[in-house]
PDB file of N, CA and C in Angstrom:
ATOM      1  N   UNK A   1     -39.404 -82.651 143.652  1.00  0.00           N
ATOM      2  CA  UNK A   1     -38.593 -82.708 142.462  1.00  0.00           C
ATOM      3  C   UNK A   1     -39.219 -81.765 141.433  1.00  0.00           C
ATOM      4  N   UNK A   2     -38.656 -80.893 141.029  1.00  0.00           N
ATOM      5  CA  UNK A   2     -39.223 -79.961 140.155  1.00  0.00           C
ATOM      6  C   UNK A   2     -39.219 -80.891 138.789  1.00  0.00           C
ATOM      7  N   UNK A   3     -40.114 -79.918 137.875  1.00  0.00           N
ATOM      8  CA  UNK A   3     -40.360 -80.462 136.810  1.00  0.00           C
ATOM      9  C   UNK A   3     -41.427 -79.305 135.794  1.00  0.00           C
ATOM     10  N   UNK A   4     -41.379 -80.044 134.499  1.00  0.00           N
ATOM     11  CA  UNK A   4     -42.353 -79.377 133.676  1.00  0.00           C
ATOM     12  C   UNK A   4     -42.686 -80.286 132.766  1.00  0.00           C
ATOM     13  N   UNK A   5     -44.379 -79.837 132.483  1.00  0.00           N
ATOM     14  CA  UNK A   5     -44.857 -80.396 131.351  1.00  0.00           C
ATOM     15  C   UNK A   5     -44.535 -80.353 129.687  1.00  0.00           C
ATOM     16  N   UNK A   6     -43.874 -81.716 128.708  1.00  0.00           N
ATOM     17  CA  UNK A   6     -44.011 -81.481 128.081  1.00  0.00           C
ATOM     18  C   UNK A   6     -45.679 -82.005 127.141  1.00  0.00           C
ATOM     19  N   UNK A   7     -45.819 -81.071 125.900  1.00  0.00           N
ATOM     20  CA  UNK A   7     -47.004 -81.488 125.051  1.00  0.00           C
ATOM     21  C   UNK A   7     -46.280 -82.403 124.024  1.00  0.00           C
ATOM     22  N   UNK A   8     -46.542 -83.210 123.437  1.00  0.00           N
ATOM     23  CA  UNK A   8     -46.936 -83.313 122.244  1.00  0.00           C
ATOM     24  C   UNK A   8     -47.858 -84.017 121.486  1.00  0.00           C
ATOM     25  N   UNK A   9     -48.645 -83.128 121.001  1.00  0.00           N
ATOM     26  CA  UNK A   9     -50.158 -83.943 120.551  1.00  0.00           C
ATOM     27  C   UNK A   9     -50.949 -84.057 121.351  1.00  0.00           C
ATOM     28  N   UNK A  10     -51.876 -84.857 121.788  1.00  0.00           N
ATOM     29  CA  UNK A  10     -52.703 -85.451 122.593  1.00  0.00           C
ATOM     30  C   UNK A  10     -51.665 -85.892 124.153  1.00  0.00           C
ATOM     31  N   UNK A  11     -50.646 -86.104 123.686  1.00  0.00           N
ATOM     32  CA  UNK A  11     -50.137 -86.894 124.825  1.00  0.00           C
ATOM     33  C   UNK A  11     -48.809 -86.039 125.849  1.00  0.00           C
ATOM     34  N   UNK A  12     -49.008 -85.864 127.015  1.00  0.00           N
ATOM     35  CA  UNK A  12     -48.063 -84.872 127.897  1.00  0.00           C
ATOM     36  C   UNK A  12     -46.958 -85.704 128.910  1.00  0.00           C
ATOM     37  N   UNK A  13     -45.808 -85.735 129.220  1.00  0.00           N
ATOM     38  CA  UNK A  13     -44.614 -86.056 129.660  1.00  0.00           C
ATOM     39  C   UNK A  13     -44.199 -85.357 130.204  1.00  0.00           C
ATOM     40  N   UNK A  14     -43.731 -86.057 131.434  1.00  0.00           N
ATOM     41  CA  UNK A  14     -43.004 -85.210 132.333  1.00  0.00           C
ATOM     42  C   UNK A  14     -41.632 -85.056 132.167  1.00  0.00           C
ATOM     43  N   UNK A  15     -40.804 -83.441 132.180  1.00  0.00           N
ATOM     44  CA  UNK A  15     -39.590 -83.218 131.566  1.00  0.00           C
ATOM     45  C   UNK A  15     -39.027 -82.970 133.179  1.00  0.00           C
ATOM     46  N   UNK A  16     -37.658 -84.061 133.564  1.00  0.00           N
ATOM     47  CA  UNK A  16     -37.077 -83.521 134.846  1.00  0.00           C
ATOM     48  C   UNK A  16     -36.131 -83.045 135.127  1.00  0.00           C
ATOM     49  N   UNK A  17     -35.038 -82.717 133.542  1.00  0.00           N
ATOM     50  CA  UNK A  17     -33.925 -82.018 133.812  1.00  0.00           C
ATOM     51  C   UNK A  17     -33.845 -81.299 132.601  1.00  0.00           C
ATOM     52  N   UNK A  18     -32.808 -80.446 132.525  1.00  0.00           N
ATOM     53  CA  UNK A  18     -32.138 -79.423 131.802  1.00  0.00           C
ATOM     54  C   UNK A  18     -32.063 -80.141 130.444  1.00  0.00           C
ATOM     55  N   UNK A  19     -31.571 -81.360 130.215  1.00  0.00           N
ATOM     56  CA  UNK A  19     -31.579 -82.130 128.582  1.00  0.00           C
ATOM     57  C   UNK A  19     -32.693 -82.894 128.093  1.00  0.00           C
ATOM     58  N   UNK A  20     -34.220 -82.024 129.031  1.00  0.00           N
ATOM     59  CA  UNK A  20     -35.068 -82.841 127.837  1.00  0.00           C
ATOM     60  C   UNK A  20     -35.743 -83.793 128.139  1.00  0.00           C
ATOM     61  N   UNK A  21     -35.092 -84.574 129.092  1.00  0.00           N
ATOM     62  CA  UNK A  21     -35.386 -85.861 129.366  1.00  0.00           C
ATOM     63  C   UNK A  21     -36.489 -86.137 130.019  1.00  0.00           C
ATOM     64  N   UNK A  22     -37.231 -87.183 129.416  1.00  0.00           N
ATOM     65  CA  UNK A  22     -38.595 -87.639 130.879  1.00  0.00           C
ATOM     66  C   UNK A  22     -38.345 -88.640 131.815  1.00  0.00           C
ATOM     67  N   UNK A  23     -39.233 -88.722 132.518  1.00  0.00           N
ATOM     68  CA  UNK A  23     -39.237 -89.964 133.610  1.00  0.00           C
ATOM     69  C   UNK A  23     -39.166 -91.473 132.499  1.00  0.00           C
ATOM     70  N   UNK A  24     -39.623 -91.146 131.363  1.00  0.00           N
ATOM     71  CA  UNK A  24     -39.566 -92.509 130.992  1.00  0.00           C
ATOM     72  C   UNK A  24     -38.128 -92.492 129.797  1.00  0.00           C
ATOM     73  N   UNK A  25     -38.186 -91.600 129.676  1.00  0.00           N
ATOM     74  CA  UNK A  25     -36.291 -91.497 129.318  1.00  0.00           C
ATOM     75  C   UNK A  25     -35.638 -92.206 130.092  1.00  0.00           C
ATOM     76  N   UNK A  26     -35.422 -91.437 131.822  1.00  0.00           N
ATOM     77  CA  UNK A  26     -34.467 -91.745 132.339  1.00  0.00           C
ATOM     78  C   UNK A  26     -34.746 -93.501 133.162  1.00  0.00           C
ATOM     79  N   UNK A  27     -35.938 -93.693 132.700  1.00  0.00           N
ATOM     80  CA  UNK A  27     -36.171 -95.062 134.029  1.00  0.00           C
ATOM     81  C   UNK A  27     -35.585 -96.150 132.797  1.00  0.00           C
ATOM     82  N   UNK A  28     -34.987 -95.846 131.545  1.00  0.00           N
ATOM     83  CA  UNK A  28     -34.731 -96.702 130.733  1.00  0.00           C
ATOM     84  C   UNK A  28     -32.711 -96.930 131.099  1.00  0.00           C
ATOM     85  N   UNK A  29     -32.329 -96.310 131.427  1.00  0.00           N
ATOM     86  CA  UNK A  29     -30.727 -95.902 131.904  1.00  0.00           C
ATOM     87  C   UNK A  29     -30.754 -96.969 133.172  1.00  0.00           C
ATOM     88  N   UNK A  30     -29.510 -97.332 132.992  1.00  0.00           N
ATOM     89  CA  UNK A  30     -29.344 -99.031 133.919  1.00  0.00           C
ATOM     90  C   UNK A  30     -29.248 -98.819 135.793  1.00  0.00           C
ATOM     91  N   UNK A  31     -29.186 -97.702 135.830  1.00  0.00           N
ATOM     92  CA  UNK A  31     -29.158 -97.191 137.676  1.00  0.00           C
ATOM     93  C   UNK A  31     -30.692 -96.790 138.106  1.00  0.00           C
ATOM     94  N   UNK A  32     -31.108 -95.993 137.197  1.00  0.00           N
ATOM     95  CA  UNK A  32     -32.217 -95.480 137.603  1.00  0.00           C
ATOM     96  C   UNK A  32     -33.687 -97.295 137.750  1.00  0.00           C
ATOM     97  N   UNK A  33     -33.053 -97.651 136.575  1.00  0.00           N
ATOM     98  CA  UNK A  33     -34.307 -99.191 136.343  1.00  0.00           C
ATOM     99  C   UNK A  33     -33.552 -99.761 137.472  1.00  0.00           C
ATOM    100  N   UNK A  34     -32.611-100.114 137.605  1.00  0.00           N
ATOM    101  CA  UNK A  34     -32.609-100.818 139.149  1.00  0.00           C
ATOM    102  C   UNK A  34     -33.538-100.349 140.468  1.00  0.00           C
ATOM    103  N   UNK A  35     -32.868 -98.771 140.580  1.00  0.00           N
ATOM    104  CA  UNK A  35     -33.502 -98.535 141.821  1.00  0.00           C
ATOM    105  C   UNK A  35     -35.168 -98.684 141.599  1.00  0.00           C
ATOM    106  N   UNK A  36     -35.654 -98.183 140.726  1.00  0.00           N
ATOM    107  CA  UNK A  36     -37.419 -98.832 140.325  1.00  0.00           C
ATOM    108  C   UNK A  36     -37.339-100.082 140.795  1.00  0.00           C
ATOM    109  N   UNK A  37     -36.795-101.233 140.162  1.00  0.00           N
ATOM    110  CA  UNK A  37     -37.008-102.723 140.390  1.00  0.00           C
ATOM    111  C   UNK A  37     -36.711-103.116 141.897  1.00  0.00           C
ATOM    112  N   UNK A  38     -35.762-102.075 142.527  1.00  0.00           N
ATOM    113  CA  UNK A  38     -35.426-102.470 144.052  1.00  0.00           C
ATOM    114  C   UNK A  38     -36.520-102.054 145.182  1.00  0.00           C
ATOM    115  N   UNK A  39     -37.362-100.794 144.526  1.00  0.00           N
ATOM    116  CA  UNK A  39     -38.239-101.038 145.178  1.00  0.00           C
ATOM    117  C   UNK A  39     -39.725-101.538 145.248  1.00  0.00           C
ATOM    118  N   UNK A  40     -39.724-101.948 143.473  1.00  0.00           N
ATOM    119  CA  UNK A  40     -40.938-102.838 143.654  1.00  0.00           C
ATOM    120  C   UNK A  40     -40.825-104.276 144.214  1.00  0.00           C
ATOM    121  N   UNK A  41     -39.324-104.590 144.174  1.00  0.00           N
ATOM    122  CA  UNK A  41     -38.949-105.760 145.036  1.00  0.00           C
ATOM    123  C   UNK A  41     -39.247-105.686 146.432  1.00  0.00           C
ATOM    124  N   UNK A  42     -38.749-104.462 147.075  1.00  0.00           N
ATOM    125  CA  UNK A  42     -39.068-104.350 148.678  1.00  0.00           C
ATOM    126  C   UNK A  42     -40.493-104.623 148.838  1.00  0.00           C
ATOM    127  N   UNK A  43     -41.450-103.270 148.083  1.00  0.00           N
ATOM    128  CA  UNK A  43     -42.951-103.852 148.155  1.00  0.00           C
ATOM    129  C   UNK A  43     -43.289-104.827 148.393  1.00  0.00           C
ATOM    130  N   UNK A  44     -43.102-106.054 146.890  1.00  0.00           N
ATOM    131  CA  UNK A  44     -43.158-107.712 147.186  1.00  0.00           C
ATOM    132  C   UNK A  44     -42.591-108.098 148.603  1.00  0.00           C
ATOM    133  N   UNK A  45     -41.484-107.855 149.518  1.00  0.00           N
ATOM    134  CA  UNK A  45     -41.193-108.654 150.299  1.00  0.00           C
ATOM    135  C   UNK A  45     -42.282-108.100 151.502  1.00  0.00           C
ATOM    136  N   UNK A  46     -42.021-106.862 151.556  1.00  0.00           N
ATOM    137  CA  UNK A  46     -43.126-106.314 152.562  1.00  0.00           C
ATOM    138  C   UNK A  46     -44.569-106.757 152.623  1.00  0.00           C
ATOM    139  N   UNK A  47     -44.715-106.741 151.341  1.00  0.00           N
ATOM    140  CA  UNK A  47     -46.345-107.125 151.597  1.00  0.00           C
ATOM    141  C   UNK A  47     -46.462-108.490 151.734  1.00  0.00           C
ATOM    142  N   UNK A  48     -45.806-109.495 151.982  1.00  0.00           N
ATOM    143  CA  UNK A  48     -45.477-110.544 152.975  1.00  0.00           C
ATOM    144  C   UNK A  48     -46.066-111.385 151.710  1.00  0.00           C
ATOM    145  N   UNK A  49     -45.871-111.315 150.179  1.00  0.00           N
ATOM    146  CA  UNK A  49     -46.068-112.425 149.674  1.00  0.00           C
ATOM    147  C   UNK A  49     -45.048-113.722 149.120  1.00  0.00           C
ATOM    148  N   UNK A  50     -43.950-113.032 149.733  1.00  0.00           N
ATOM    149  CA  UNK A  50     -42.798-113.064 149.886  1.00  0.00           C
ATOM    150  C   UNK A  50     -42.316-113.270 151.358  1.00  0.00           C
ATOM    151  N   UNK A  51     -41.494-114.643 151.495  1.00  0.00           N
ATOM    152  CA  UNK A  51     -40.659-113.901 152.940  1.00  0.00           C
ATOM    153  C   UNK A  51     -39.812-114.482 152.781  1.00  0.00           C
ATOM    154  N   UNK A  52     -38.821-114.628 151.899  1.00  0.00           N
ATOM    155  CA  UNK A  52     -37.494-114.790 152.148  1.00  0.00           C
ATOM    156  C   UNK A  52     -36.441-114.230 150.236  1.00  0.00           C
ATOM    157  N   UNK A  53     -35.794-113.939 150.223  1.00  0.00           N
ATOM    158  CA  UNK A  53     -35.389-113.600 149.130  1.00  0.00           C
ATOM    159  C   UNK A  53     -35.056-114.487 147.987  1.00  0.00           C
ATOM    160  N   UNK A  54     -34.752-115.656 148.530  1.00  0.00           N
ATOM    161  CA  UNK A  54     -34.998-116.870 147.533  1.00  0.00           C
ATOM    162  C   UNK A  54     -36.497-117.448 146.788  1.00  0.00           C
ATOM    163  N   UNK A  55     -37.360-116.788 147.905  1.00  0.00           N
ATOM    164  CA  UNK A  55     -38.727-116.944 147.155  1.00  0.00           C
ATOM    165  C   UNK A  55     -38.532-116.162 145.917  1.00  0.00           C
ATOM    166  N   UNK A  56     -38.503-114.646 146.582  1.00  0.00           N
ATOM    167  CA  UNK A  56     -38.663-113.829 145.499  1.00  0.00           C
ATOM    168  C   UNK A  56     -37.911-113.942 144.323  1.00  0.00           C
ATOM    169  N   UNK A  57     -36.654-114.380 144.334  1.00  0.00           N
ATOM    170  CA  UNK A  57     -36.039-115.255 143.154  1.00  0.00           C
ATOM    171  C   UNK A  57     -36.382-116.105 142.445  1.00  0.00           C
ATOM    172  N   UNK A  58     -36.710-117.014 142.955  1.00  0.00           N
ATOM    173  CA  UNK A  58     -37.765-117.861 142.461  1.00  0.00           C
ATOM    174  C   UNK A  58     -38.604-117.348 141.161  1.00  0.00           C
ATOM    175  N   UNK A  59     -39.470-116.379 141.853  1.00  0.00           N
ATOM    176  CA  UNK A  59     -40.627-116.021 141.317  1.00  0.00           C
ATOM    177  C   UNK A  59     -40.325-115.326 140.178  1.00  0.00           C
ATOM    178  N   UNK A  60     -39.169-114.364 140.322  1.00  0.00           N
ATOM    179  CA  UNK A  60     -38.899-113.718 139.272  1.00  0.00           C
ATOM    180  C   UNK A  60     -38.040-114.309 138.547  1.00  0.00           C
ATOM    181  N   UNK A  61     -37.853-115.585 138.608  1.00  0.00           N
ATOM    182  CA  UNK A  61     -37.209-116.731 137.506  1.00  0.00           C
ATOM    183  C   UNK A  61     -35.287-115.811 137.365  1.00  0.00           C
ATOM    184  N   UNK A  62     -34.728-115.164 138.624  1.00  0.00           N
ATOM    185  CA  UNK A  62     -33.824-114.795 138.587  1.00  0.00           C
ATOM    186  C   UNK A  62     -32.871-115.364 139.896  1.00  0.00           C
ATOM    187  N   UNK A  63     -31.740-114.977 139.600  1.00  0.00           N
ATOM    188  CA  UNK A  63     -30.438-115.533 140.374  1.00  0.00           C
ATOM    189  C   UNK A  63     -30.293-114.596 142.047  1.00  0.00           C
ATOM    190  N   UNK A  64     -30.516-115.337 143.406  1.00  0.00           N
ATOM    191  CA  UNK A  64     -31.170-115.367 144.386  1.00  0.00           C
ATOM    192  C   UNK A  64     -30.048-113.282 144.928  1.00  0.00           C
ATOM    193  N   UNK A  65     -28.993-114.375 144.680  1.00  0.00           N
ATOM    194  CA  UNK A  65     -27.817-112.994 144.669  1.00  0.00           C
ATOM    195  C   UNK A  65     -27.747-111.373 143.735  1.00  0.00           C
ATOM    196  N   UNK A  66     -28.263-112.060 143.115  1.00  0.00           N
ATOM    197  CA  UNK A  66     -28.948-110.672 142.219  1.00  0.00           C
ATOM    198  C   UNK A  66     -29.815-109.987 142.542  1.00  0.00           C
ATOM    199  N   UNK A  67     -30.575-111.025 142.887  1.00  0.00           N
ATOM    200  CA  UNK A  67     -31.768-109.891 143.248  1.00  0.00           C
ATOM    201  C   UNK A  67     -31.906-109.364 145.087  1.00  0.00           C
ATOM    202  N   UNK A  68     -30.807-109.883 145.805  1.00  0.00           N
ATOM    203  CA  UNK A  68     -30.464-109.586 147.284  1.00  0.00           C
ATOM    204  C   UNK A  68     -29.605-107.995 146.956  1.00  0.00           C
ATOM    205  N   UNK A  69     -28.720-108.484 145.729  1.00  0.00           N
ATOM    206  CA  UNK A  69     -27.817-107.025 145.401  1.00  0.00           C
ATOM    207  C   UNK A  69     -28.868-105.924 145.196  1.00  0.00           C
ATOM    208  N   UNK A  70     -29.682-106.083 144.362  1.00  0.00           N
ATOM    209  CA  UNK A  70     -30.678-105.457 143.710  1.00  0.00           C
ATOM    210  C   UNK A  70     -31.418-104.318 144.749  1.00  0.00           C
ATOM    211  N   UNK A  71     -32.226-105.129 145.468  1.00  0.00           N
ATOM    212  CA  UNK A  71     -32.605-104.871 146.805  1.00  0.00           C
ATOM    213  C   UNK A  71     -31.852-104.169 147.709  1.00  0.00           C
ATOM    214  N   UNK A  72     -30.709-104.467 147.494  1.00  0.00           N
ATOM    215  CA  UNK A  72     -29.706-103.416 148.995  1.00  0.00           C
ATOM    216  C   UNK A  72     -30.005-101.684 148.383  1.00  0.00           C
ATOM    217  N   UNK A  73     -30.442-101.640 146.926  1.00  0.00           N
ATOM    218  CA  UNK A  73     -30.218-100.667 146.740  1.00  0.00           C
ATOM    219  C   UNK A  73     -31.624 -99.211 147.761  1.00  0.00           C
ATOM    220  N   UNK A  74     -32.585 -99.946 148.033  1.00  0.00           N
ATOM    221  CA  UNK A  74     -33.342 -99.598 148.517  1.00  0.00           C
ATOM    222  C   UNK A  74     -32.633 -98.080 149.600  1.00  0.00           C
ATOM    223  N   UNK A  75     -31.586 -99.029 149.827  1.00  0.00           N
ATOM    224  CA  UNK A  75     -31.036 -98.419 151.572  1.00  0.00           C
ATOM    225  C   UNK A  75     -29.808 -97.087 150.916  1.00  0.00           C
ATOM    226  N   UNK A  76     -29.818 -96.820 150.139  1.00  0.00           N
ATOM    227  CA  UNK A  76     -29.064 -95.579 148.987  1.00  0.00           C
ATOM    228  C   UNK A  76     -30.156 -94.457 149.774  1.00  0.00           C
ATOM    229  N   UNK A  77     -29.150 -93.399 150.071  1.00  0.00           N
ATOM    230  CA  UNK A  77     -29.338 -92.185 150.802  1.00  0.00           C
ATOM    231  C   UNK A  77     -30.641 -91.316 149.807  1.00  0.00           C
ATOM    232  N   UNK A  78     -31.584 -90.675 150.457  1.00  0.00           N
ATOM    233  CA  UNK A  78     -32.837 -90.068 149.387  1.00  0.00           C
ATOM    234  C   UNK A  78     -32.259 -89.407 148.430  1.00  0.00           C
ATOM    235  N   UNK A  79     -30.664 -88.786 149.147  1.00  0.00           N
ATOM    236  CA  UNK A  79     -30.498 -87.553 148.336  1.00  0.00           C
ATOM    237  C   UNK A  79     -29.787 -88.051 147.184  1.00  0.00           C
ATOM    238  N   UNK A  80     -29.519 -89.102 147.222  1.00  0.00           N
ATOM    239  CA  UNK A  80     -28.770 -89.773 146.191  1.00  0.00           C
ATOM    240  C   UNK A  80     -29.546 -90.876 145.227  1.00  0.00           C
ATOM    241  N   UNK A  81     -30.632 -91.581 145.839  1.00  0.00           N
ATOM    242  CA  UNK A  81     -31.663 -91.769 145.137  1.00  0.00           C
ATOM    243  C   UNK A  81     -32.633 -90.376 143.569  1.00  0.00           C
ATOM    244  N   UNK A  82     -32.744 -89.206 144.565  1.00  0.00           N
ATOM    245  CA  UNK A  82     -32.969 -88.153 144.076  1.00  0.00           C
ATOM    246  C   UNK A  82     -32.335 -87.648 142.957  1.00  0.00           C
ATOM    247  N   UNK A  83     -30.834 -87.641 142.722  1.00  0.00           N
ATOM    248  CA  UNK A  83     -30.327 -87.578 142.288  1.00  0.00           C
ATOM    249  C   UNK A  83     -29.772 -88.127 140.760  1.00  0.00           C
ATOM    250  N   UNK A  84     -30.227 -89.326 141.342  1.00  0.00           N
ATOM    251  CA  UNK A  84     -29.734 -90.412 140.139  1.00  0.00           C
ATOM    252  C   UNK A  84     -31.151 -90.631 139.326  1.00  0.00           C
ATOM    253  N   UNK A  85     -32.463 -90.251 139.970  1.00  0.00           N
ATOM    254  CA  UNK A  85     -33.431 -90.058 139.080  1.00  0.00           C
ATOM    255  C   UNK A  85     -33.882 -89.172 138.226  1.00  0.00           C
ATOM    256  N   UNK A  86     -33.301 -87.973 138.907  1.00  0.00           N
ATOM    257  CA  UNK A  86     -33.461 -86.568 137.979  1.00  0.00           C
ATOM    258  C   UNK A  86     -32.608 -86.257 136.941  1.00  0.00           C
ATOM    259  N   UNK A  87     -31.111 -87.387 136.763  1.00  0.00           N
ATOM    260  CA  UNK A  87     -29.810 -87.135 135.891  1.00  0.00           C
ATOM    261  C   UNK A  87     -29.232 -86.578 136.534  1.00  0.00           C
ATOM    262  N   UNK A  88     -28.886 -85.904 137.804  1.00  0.00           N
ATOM    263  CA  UNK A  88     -28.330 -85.145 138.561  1.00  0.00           C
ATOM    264  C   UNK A  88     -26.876 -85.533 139.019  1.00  0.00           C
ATOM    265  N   UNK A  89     -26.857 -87.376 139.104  1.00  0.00           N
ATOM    266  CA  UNK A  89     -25.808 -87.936 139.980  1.00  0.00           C
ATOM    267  C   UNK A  89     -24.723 -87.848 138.628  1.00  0.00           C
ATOM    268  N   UNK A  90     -23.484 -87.420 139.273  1.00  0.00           N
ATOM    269  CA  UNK A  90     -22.200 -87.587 138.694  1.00  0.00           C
ATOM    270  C   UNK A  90     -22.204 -88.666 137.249  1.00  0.00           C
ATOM    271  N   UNK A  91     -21.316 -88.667 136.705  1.00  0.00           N
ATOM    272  CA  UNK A  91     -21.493 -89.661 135.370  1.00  0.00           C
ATOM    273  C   UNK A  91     -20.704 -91.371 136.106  1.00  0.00           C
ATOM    274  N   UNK A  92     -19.364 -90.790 137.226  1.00  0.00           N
ATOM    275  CA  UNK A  92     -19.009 -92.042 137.964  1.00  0.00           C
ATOM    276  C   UNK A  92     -20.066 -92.964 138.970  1.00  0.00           C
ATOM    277  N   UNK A  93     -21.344 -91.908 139.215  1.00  0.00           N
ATOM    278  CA  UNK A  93     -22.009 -92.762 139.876  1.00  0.00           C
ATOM    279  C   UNK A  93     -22.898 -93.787 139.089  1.00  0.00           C
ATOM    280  N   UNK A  94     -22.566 -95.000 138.463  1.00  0.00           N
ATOM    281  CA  UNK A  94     -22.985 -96.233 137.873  1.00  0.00           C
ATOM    282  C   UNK A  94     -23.469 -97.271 138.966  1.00  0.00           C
ATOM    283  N   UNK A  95     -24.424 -98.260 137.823  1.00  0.00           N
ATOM    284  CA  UNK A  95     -25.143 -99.351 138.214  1.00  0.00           C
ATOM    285  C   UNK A  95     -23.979-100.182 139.054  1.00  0.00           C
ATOM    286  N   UNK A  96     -23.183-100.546 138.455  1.00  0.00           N
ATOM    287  CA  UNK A  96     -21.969-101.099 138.447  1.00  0.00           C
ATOM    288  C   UNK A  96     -20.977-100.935 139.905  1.00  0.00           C
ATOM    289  N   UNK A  97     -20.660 -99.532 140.486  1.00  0.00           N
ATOM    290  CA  UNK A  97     -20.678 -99.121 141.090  1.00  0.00           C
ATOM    291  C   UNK A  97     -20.788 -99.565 142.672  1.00  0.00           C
ATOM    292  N   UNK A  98     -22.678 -98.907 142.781  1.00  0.00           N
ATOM    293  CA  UNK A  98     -23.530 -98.963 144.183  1.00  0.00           C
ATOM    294  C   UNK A  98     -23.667-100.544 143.936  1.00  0.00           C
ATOM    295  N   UNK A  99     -24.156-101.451 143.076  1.00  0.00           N
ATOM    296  CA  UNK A  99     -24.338-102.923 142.975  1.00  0.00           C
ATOM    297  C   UNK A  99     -23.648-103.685 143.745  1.00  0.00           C
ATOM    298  N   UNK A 100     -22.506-103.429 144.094  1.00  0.00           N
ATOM    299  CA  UNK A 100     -21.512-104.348 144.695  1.00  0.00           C
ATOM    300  C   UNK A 100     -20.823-104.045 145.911  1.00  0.00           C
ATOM    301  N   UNK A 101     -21.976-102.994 146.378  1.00  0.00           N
ATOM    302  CA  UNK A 101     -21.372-102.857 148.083  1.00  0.00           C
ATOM    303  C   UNK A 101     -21.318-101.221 148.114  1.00  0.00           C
ATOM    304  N   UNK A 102     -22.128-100.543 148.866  1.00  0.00           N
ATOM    305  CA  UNK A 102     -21.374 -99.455 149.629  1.00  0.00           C
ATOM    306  C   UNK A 102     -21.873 -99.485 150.970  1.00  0.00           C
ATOM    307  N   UNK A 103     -21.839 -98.302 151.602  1.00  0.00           N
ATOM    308  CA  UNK A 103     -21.624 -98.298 152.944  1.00  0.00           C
ATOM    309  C   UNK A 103     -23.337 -98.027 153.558  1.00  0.00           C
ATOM    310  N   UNK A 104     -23.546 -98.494 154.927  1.00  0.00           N
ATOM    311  CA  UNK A 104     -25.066 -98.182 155.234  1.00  0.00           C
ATOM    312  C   UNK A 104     -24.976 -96.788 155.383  1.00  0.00           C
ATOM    313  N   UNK A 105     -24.125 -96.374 156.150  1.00  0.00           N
ATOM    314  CA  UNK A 105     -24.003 -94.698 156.348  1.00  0.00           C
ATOM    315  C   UNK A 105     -24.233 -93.661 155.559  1.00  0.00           C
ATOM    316  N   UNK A 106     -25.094 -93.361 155.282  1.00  0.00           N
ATOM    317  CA  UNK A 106     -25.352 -92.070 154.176  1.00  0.00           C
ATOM    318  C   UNK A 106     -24.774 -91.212 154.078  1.00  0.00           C
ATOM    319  N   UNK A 107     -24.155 -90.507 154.711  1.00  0.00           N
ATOM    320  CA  UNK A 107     -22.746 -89.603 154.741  1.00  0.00           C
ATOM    321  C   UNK A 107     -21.540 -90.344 153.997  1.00  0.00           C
ATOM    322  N   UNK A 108     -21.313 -91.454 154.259  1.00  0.00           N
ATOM    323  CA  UNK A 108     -20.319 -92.304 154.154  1.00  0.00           C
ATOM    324  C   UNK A 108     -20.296 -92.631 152.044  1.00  0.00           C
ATOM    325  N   UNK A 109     -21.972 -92.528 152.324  1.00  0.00           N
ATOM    326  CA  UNK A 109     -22.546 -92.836 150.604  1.00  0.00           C
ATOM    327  C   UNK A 109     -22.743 -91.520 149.992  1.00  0.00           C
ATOM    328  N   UNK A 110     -22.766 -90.553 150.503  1.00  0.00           N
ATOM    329  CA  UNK A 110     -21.997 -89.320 149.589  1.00  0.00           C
ATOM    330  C   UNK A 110     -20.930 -88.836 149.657  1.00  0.00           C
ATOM    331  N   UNK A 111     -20.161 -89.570 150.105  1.00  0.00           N
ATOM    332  CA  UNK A 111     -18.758 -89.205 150.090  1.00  0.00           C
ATOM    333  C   UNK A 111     -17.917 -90.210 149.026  1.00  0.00           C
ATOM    334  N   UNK A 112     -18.521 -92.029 148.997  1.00  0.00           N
ATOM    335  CA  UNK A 112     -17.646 -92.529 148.318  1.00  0.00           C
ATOM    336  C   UNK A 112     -18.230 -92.129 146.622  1.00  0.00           C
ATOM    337  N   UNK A 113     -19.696 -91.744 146.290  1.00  0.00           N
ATOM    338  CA  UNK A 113     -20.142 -91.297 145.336  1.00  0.00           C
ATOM    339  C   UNK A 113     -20.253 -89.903 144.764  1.00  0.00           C
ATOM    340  N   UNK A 114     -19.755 -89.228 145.444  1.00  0.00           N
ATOM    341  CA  UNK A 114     -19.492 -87.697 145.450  1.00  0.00           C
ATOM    342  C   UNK A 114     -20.592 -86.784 145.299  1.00  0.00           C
ATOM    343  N   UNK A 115     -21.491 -87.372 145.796  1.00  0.00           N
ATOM    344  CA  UNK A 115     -22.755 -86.538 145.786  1.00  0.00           C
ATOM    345  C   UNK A 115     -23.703 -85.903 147.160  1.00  0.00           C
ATOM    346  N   UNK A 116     -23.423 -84.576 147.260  1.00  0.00           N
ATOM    347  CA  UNK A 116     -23.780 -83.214 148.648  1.00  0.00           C
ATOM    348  C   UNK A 116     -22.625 -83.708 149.377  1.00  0.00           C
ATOM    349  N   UNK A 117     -23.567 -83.612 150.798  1.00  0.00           N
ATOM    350  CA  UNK A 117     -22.292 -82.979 151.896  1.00  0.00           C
ATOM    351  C   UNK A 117     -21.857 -84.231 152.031  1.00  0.00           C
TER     352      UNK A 117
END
């Protein structure tokens, strides 16, 4: 993922698109903080402190279905992951959107989101 350093002062930020924006710009925008949270969720389940998704609900004092939705997002094509982190993805591609079902097929998931081949 390309990028450049910004300065200011003492303190430097990483700039990843054309408007400016940093990583901590964009991880504040409601698609990009999901996919973060979906995969520090996977982590948790993987590293087996966790094994079932109702635990992990539990734990995170959230609603079991939410955070199963949350999680599917993991399985979102790289290039479209990529995309939606750099500001790159379409303005139709929303939280709202991928949340409520798309397809496992990655071809299939840049086609209903309109993003590459």
């Amino acid at each position: 993922m390309p990028f450049k350093l910004r300065h200011l002062g003492y303190k430097q930020t990483i700039v990843v698109d054309e408007q400016n924006r940093t990583l901590e710009d964009i991880a504040q925008e409601p698609l990009p903080r999901a996919l973060i949270l979906a995969h520090q969720y996977a982590d948790m389940m993987e590293s087996g402190k966790f094994s079932t998704v109702l635990e992990l609900a539990q734990y995170l004092k959230s609603d079991r279905s939410h955070v199963a939705r949350t999680l599917s997002l993991v399985n979102l094509a790289l290039d479209i992951i990529t995309a939606v982190m750099t500001g790159k993805a379409p303005e139709s591609v929303t939280l709202t959107k991928v949340l409520y079902g798309f397809p496992d097929n990655w071809q299939k998931q840049r086609k209903l989101l309109g993003i590459g081949g």
